[in-house]
N, C-alpha and C. Protein backbone atom coordinates (compact mmCIF):
# COMPACT_ATOMS: atom_id res chain seq x y z
N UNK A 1 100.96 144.27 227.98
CA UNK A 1 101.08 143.99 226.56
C UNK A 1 102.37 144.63 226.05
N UNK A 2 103.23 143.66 225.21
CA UNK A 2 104.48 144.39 224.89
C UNK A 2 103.73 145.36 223.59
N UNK A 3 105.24 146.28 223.72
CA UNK A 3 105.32 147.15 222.67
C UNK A 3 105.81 147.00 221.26
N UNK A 4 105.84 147.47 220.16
CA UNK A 4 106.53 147.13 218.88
C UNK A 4 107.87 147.19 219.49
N UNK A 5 108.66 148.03 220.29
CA UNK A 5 110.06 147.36 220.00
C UNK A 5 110.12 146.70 221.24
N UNK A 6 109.27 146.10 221.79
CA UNK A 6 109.65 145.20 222.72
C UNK A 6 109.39 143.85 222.07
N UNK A 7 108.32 143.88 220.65
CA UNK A 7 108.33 142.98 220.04
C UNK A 7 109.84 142.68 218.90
N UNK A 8 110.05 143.72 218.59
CA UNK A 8 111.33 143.79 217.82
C UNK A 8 112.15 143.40 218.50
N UNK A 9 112.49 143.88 219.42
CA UNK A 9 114.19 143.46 220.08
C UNK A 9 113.69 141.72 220.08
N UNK A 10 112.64 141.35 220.95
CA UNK A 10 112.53 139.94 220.94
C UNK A 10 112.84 138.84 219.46
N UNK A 11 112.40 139.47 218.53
CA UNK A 11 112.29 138.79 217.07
C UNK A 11 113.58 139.08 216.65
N UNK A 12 114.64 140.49 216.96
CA UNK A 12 116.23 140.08 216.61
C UNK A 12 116.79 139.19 217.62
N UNK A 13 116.43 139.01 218.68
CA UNK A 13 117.05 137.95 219.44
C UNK A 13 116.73 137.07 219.16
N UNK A 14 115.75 136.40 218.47
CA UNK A 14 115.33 134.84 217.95
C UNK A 14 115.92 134.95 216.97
N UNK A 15 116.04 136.19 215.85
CA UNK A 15 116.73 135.56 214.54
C UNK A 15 118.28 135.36 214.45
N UNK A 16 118.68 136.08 215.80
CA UNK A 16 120.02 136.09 216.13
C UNK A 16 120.51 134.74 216.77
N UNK A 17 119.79 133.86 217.60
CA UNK A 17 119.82 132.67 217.76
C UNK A 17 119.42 132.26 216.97
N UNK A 18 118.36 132.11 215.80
CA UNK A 18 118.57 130.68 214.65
C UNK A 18 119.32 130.85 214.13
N UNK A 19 120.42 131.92 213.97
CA UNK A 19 121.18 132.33 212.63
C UNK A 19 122.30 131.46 213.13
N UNK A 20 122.66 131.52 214.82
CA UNK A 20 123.72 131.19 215.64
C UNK A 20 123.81 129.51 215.65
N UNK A 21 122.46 128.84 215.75
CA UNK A 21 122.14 127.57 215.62
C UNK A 21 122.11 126.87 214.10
N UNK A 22 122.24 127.78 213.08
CA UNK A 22 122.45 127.27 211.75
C UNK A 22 123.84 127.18 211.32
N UNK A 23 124.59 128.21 212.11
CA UNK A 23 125.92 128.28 211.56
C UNK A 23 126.61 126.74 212.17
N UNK A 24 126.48 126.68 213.36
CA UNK A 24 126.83 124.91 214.20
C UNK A 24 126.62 124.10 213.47
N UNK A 25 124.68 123.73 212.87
CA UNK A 25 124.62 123.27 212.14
C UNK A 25 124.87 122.63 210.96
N UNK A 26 125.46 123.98 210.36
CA UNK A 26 126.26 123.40 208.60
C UNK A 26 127.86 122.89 209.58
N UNK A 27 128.61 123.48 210.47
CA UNK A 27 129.76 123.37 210.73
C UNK A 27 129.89 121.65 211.02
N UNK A 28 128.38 121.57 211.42
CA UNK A 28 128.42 119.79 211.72
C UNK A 28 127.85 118.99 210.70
N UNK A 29 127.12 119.65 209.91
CA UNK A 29 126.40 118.59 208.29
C UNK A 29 125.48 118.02 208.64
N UNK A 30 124.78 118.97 209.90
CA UNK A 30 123.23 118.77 210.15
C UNK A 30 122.76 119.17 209.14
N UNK A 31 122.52 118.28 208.47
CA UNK A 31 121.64 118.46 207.45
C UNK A 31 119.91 119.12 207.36
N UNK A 32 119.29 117.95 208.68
CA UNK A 32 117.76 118.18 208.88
C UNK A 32 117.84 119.35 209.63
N UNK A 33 118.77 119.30 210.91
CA UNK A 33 118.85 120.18 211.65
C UNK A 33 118.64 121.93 211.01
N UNK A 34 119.37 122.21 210.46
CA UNK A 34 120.07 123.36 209.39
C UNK A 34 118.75 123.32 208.62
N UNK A 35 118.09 122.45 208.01
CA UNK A 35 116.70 123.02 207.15
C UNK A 35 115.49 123.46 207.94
N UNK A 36 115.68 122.45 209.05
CA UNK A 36 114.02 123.10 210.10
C UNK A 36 114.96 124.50 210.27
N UNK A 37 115.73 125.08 211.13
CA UNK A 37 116.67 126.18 211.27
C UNK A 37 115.47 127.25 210.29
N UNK A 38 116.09 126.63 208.83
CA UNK A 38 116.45 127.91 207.99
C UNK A 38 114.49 128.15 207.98
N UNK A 39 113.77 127.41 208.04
CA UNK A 39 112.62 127.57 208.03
C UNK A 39 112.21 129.15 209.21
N UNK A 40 112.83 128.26 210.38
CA UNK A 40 112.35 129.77 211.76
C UNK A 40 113.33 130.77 210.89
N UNK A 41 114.37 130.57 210.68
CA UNK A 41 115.13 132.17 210.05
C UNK A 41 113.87 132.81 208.80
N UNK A 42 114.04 132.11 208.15
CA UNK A 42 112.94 132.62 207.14
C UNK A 42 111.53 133.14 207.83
N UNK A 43 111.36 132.83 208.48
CA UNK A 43 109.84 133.19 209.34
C UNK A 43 110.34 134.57 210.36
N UNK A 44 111.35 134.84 210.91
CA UNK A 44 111.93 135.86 211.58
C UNK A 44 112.29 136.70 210.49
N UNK A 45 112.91 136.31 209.40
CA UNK A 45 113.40 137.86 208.31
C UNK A 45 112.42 138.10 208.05
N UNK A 46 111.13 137.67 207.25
CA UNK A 46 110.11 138.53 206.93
C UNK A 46 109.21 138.95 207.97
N UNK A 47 109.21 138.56 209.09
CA UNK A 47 108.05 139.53 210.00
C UNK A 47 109.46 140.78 210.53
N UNK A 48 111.07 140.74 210.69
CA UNK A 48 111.90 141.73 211.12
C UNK A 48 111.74 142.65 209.43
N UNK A 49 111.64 142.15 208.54
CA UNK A 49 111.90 143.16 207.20
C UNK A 49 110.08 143.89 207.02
N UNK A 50 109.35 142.98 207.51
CA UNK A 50 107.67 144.02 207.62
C UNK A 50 107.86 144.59 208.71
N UNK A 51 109.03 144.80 209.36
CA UNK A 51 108.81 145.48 211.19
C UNK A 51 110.02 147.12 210.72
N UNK A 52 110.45 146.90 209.48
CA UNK A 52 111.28 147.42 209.16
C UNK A 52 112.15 147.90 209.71
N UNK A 53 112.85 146.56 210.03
CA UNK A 53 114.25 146.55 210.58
C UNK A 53 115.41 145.95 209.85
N UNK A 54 116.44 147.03 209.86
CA UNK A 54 117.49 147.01 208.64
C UNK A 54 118.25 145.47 209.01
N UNK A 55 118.45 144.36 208.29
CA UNK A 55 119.39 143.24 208.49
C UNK A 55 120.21 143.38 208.07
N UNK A 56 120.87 144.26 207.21
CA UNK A 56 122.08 144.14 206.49
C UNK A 56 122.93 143.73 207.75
N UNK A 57 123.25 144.36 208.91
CA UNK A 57 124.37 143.79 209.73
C UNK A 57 123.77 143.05 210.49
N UNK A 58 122.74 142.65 210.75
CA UNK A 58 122.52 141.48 211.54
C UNK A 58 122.49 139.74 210.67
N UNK A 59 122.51 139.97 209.32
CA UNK A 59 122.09 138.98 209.34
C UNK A 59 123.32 138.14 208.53
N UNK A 60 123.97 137.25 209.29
CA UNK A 60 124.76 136.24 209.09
C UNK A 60 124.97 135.50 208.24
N UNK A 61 123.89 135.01 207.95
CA UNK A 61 123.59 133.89 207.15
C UNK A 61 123.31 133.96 205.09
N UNK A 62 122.71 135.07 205.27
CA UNK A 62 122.11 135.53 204.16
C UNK A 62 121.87 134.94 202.49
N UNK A 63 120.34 134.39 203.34
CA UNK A 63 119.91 133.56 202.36
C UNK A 63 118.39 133.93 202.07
């Protein structure tokens, strides 16, 4: 059974890839693409901000 920061590191590496897959996204005017996106980002900042983990520098996107 993982640990809290074995759950953490995993959940900044997912929000670090949707953030990475949204930025492509707008760069291409995926439109649909970029909204399912922002949905998993939104679902990764609030379980990383209840895990209380600081985003100020992780998070890219900031929305």
């Amino acid at each position: 059974m993982p640990n809290s920061v074995e759950i953490a590191k995993y959940a900044v590496e997912q929000f670090q890839k949707v953030q990475r897959h949204m930025i492509i996204a707008k760069e291409e005017n995926a439109e649909k693409t970029y909204a399912s996106l922002k949905k998993d980002y939104l679902s990764l900042k609030a379980i990383l901000q209840v895990a209380g983990v600081n985003l100020t520098d992780i998070d890219e996107i900031k929305e």
